[in-house]
PDB file of N, CA and C in Angstrom:
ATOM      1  N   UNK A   1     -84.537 -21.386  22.721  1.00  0.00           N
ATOM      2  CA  UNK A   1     -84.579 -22.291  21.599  1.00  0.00           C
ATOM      3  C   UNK A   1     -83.187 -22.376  21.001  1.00  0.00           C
ATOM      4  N   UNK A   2     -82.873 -23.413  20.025  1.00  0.00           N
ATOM      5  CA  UNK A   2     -81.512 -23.793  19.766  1.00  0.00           C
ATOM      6  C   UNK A   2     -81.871 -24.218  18.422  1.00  0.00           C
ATOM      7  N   UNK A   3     -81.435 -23.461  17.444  1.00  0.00           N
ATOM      8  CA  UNK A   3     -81.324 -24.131  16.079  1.00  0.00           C
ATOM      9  C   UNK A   3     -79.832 -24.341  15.152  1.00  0.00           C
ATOM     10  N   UNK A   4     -79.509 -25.066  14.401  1.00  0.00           N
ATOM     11  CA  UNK A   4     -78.378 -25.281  13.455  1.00  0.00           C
ATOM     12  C   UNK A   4     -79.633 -24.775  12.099  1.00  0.00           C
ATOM     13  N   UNK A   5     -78.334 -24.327  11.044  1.00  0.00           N
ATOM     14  CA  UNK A   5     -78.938 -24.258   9.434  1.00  0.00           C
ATOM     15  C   UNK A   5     -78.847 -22.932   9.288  1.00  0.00           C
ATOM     16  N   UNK A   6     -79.433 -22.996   7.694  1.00  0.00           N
ATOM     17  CA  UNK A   6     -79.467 -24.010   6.849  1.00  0.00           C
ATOM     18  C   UNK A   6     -78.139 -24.768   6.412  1.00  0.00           C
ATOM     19  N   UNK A   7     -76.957 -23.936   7.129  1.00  0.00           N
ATOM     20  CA  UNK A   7     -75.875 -24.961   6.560  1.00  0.00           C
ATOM     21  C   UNK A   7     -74.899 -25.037   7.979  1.00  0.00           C
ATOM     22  N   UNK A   8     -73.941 -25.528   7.587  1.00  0.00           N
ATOM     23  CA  UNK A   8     -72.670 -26.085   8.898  1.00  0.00           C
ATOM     24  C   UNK A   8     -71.977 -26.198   8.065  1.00  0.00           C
ATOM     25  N   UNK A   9     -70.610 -25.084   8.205  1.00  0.00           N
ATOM     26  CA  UNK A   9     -69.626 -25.254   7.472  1.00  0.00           C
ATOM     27  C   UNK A   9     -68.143 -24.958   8.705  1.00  0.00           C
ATOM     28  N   UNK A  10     -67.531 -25.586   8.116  1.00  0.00           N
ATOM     29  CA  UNK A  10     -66.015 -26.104   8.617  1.00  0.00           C
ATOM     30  C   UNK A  10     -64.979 -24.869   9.201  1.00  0.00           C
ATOM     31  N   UNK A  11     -64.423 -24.714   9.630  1.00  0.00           N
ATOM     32  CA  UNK A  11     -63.100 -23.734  10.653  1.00  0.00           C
ATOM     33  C   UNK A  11     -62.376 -23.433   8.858  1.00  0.00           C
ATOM     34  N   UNK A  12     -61.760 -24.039   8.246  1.00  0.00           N
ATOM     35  CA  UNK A  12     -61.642 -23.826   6.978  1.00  0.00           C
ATOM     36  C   UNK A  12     -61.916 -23.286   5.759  1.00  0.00           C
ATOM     37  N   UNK A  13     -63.259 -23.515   5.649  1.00  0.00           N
ATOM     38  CA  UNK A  13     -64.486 -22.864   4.821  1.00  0.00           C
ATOM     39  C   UNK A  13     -65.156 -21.839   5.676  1.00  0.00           C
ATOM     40  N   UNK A  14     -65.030 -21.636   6.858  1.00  0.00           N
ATOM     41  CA  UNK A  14     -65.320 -20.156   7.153  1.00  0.00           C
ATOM     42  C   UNK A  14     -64.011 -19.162   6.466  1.00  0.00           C
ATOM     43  N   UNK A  15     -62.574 -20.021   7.099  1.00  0.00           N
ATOM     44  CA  UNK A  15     -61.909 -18.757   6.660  1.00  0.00           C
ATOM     45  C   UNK A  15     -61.561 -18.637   5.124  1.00  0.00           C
ATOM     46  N   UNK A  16     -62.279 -19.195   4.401  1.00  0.00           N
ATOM     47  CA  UNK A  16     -62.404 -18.916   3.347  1.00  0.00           C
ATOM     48  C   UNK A  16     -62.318 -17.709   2.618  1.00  0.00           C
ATOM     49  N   UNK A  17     -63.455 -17.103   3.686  1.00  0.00           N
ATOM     50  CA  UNK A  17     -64.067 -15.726   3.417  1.00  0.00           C
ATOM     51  C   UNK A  17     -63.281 -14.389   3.981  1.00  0.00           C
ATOM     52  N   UNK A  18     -62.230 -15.067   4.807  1.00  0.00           N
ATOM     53  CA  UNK A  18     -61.316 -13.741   4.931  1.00  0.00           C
ATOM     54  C   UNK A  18     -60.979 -14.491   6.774  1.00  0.00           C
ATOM     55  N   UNK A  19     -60.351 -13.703   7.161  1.00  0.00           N
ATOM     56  CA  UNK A  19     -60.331 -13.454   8.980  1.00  0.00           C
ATOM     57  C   UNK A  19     -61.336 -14.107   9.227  1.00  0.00           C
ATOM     58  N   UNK A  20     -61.102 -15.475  10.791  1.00  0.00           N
ATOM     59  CA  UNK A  20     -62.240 -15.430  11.465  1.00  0.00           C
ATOM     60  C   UNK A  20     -62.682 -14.287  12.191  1.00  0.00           C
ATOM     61  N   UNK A  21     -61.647 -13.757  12.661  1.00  0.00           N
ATOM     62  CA  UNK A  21     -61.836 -12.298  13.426  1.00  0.00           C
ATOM     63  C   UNK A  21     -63.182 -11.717  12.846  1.00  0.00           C
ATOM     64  N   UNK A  22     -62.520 -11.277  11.542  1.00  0.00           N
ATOM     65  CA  UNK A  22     -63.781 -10.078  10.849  1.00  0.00           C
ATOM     66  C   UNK A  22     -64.941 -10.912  10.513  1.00  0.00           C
ATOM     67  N   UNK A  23     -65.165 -12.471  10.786  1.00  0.00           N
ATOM     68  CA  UNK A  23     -66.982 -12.459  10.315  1.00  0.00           C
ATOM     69  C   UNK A  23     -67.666 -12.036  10.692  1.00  0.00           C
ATOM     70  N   UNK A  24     -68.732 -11.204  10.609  1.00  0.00           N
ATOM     71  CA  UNK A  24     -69.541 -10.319  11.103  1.00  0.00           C
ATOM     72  C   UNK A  24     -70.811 -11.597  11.646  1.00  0.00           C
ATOM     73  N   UNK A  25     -71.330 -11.310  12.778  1.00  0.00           N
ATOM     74  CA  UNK A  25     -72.387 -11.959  13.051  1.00  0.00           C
ATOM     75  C   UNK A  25     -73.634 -11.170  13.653  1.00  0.00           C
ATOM     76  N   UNK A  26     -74.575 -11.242  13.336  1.00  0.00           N
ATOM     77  CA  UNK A  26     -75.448 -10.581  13.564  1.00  0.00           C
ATOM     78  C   UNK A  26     -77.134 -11.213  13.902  1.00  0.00           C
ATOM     79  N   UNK A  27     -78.236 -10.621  15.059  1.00  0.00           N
ATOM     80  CA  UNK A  27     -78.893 -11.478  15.305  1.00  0.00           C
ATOM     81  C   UNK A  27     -80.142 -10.060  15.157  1.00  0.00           C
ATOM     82  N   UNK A  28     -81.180 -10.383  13.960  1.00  0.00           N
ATOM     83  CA  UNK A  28     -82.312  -9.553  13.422  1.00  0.00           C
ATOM     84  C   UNK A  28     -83.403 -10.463  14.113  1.00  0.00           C
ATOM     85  N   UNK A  29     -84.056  -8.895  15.115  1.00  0.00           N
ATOM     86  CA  UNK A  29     -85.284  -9.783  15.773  1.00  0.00           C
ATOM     87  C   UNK A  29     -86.406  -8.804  15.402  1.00  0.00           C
ATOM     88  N   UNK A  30     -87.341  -9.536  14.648  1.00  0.00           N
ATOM     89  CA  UNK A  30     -88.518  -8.769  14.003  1.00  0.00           C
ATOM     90  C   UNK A  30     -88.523  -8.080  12.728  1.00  0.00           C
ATOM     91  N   UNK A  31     -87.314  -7.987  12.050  1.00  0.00           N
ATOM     92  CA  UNK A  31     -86.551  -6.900  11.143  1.00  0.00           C
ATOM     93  C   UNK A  31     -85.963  -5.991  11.123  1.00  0.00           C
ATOM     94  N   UNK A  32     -85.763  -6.193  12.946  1.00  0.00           N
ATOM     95  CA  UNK A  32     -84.598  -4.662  13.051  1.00  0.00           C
ATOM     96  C   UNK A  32     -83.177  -5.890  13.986  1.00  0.00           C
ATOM     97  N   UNK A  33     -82.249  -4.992  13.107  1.00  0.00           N
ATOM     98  CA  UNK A  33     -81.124  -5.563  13.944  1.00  0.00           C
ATOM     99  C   UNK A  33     -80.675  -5.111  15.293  1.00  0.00           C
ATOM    100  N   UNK A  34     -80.917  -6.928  15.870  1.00  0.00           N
ATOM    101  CA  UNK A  34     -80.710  -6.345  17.828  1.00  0.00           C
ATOM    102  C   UNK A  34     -79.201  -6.506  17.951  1.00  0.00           C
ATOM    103  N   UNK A  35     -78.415  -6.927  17.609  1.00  0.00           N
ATOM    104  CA  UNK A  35     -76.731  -7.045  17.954  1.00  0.00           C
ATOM    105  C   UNK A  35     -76.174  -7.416  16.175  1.00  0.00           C
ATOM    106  N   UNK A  36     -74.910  -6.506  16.171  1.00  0.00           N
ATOM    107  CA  UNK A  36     -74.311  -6.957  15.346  1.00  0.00           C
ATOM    108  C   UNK A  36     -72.847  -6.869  15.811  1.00  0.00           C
ATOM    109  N   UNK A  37     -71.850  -7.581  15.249  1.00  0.00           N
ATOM    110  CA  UNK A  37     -70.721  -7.290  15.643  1.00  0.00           C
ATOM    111  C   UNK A  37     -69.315  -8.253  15.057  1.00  0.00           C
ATOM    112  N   UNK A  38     -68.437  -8.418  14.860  1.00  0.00           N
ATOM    113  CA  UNK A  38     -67.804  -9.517  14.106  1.00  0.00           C
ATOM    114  C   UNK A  38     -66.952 -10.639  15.752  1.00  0.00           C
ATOM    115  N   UNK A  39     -66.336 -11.355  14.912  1.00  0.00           N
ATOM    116  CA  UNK A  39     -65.642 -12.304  15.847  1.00  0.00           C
ATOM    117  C   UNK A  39     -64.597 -11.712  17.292  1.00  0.00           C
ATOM    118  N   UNK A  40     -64.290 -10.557  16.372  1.00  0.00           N
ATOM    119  CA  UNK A  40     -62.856 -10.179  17.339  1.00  0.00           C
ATOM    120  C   UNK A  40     -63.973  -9.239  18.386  1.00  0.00           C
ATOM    121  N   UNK A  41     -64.823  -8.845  18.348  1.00  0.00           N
ATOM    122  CA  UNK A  41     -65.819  -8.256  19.269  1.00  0.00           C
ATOM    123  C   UNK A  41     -66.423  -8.772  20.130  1.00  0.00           C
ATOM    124  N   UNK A  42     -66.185 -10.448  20.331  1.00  0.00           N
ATOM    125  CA  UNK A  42     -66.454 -11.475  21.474  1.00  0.00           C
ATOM    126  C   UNK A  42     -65.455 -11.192  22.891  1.00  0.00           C
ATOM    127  N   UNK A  43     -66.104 -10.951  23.694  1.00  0.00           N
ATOM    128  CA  UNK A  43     -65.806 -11.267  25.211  1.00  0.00           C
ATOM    129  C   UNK A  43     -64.293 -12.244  24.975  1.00  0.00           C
ATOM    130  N   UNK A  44     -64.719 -13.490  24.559  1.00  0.00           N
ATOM    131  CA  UNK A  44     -63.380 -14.573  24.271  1.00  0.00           C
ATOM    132  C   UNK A  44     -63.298 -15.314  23.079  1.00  0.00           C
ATOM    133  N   UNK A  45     -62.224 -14.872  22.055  1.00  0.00           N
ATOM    134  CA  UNK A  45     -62.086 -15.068  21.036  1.00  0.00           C
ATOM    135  C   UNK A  45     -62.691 -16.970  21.258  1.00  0.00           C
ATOM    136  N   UNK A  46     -62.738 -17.785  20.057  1.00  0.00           N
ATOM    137  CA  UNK A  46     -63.050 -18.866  20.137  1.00  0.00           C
ATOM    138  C   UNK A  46     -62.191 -19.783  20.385  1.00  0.00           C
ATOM    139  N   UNK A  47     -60.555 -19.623  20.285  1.00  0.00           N
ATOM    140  CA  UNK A  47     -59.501 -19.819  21.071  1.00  0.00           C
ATOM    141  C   UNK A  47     -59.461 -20.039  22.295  1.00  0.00           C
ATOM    142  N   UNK A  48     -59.581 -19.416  23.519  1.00  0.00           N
ATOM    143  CA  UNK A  48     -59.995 -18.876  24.670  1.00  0.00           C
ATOM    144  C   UNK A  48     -60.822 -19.788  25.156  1.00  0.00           C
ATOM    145  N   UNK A  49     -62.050 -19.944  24.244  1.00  0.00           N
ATOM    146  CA  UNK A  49     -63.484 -20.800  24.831  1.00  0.00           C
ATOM    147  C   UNK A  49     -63.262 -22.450  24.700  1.00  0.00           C
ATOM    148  N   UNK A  50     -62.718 -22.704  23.539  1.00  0.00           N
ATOM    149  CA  UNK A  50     -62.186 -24.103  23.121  1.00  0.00           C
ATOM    150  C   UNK A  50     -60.786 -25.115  24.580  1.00  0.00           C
ATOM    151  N   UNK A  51     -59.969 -23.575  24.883  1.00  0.00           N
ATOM    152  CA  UNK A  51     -59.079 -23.724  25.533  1.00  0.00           C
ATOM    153  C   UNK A  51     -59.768 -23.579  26.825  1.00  0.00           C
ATOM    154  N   UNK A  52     -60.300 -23.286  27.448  1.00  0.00           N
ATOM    155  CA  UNK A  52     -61.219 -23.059  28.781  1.00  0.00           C
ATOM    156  C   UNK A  52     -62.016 -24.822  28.852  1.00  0.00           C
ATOM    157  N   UNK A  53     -62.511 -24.278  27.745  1.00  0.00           N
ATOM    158  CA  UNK A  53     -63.907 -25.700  28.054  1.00  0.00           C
ATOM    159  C   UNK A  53     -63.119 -27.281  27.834  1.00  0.00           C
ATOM    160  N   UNK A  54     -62.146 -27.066  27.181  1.00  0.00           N
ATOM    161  CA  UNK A  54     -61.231 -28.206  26.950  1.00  0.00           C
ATOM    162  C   UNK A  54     -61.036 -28.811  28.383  1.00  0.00           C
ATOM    163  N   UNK A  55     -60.683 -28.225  29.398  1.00  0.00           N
ATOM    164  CA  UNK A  55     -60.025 -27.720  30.629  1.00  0.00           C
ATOM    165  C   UNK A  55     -60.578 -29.530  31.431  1.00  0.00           C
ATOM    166  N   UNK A  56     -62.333 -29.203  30.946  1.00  0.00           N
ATOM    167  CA  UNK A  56     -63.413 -30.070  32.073  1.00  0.00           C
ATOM    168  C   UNK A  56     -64.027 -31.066  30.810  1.00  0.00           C
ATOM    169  N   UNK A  57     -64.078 -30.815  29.566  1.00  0.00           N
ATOM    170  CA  UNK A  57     -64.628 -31.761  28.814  1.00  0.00           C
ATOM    171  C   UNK A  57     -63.682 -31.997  27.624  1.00  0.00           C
ATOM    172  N   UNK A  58     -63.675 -33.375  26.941  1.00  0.00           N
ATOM    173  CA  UNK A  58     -62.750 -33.239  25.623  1.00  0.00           C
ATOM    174  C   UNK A  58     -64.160 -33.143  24.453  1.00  0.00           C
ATOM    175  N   UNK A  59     -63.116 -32.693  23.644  1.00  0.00           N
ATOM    176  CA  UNK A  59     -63.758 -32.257  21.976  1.00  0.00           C
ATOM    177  C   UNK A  59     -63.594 -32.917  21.745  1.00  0.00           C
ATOM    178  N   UNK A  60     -64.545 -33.490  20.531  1.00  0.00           N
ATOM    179  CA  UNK A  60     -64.509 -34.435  19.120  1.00  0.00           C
ATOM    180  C   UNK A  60     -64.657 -33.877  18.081  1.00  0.00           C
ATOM    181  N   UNK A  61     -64.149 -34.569  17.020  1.00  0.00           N
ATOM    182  CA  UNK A  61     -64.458 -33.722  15.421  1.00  0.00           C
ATOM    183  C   UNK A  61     -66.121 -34.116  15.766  1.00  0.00           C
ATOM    184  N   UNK A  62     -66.676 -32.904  14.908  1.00  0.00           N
ATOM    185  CA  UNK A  62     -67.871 -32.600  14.792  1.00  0.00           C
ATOM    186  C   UNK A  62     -68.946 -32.077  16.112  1.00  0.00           C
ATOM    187  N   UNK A  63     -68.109 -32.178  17.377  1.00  0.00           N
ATOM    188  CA  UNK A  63     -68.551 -31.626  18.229  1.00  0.00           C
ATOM    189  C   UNK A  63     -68.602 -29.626  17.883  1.00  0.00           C
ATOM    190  N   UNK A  64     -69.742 -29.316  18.877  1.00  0.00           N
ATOM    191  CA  UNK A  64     -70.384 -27.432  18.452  1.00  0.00           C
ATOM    192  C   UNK A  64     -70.230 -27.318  19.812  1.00  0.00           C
ATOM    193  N   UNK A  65     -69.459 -26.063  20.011  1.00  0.00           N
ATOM    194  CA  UNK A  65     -69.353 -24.896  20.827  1.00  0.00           C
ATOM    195  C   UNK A  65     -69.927 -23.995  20.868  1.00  0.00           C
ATOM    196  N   UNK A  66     -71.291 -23.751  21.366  1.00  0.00           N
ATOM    197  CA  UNK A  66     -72.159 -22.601  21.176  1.00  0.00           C
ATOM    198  C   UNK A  66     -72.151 -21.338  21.745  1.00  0.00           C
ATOM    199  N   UNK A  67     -71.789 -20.288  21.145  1.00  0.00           N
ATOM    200  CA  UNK A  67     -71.418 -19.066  22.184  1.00  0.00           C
ATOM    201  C   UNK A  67     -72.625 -18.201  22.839  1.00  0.00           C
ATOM    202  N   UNK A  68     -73.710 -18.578  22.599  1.00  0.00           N
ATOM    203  CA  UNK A  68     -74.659 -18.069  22.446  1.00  0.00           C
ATOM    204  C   UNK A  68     -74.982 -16.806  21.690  1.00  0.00           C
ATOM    205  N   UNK A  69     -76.052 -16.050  22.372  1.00  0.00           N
ATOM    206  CA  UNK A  69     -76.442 -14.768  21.604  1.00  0.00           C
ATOM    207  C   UNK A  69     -75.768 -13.640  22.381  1.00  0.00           C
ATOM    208  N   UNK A  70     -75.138 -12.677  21.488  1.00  0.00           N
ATOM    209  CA  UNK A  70     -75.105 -11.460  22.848  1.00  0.00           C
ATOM    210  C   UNK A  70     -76.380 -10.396  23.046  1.00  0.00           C
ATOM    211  N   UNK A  71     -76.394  -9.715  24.193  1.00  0.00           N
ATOM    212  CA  UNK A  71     -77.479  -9.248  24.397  1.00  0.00           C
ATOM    213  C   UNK A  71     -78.283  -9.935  24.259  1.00  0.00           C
ATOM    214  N   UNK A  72     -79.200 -11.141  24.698  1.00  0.00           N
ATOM    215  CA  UNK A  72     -80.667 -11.292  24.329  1.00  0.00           C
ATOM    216  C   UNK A  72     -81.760 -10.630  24.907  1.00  0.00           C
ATOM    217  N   UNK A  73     -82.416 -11.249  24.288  1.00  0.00           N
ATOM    218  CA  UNK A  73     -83.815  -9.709  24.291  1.00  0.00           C
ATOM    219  C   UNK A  73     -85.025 -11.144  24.416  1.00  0.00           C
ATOM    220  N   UNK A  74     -86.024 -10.760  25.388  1.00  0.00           N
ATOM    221  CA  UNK A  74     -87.037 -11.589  25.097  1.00  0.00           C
ATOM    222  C   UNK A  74     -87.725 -11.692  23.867  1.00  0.00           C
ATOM    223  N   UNK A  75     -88.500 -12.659  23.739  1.00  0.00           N
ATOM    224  CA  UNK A  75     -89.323 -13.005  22.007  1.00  0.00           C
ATOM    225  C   UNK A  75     -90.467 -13.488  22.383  1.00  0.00           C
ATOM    226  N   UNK A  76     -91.482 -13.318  21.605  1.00  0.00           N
ATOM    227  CA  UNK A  76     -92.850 -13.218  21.808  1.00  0.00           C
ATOM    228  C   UNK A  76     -93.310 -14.279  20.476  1.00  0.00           C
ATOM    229  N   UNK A  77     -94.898 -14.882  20.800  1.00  0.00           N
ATOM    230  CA  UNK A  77     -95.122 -15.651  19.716  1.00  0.00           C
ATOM    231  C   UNK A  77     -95.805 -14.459  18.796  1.00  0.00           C
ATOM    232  N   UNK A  78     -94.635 -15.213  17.299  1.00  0.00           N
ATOM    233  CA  UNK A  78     -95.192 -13.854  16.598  1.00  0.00           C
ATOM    234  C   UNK A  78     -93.874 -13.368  15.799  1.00  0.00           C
ATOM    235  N   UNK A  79     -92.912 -13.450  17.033  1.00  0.00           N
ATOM    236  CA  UNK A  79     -91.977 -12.589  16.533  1.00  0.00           C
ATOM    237  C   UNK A  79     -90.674 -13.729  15.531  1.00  0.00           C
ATOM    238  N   UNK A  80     -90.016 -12.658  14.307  1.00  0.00           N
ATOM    239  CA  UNK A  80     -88.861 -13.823  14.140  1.00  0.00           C
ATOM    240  C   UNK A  80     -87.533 -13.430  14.179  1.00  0.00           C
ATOM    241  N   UNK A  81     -86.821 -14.096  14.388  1.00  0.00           N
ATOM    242  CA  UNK A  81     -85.425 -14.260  14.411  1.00  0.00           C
ATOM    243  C   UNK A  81     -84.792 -15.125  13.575  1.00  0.00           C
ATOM    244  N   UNK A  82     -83.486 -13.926  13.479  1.00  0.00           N
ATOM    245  CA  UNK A  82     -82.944 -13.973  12.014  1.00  0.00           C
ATOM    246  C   UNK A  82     -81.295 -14.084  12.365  1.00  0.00           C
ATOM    247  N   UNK A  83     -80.895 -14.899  12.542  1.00  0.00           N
ATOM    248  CA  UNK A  83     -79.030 -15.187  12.660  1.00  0.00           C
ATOM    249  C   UNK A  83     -78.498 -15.090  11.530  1.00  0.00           C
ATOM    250  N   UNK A  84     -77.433 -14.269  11.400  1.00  0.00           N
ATOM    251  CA  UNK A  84     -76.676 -14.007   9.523  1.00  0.00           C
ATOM    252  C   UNK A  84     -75.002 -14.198  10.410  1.00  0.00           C
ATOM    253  N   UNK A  85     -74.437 -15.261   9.618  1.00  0.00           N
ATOM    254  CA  UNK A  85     -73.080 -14.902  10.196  1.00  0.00           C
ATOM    255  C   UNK A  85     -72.605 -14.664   8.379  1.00  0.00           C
ATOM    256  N   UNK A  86     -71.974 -13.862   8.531  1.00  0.00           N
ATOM    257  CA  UNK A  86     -70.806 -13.466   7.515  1.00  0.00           C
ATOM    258  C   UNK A  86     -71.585 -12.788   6.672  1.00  0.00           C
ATOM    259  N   UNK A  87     -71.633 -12.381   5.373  1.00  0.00           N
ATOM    260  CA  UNK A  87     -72.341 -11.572   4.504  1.00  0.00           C
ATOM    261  C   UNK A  87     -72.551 -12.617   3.150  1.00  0.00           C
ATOM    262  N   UNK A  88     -72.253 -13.467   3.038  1.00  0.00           N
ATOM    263  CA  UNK A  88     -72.251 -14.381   1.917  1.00  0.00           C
ATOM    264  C   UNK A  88     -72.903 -16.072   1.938  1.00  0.00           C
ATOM    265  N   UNK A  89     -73.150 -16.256   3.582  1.00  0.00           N
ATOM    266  CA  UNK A  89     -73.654 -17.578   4.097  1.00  0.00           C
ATOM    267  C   UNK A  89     -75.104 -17.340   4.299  1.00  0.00           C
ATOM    268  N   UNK A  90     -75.863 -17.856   4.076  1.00  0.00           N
ATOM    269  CA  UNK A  90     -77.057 -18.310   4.354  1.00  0.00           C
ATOM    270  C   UNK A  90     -77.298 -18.157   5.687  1.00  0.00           C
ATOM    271  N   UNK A  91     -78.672 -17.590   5.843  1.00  0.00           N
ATOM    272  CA  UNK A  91     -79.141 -16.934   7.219  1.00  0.00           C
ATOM    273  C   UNK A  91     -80.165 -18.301   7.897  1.00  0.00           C
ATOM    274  N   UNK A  92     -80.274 -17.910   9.298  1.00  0.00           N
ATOM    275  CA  UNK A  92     -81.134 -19.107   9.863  1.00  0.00           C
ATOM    276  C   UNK A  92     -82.304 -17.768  10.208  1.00  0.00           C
ATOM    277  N   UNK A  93     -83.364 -18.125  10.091  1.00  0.00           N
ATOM    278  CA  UNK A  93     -84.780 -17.959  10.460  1.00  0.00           C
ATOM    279  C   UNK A  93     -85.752 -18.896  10.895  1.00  0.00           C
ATOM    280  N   UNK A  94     -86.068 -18.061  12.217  1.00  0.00           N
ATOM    281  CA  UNK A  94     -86.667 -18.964  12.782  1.00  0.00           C
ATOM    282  C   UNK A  94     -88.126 -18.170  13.449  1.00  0.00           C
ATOM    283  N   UNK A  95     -89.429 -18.427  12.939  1.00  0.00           N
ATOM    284  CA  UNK A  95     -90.412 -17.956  13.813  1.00  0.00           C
ATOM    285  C   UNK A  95     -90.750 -18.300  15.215  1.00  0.00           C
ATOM    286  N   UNK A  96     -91.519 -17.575  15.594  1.00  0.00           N
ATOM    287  CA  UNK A  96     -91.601 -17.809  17.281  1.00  0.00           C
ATOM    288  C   UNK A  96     -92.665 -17.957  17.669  1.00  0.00           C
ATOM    289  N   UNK A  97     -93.206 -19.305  18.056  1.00  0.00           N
ATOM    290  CA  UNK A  97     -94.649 -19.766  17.838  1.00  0.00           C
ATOM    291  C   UNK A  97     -95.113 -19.359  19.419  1.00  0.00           C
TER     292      UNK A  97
END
């Protein structure tokens, strides 16, 4: 499954909040946290991925680069999932029908 929300905020207004490096992102499945970890703890910074994927497709403003999840873990109907990036942004929740 693939969700955006509750908000979409800008390369700018992330670093608002300090380092993209240090946003912490984290993915709570059921109420226990299954991965946490910040930006600089990615395989390829978002630099890297932008510059790679550039390579075979062009970007547009408002185009999303999705890095996915690390570690995923199967999900059951029942269960929910909980995406928190940073400590101050609004979390996505999503049940699992």
């Amino acid at each position: 499954f693939f969700a955006f929300g509750p908000d979409l905020i800008t390369l700018d207004e992330a670093l608002a909040y300090g380092p993209l490096e240090d946003l912490r992102v984290a993915t709570i499945h059921s109420g226990a946290v299954h991965r946490e970890d910040t930006v600089s703890g990615m395989t390829f910074s978002p630099a890297e991925l932008l510059s790679f994927h550039s390579q075979v497709m062009p970007f547009y403003p408002g185009d999303i680069l999705s890095t996915g999840t690390p570690g995923a873990v199967g999900i059951e109907p029942g269960d929910v999932v909980r995406c928190e990036l940073g400590t101050d942004l609004a979390s996505l929740t999503n049940p699992v029908r």
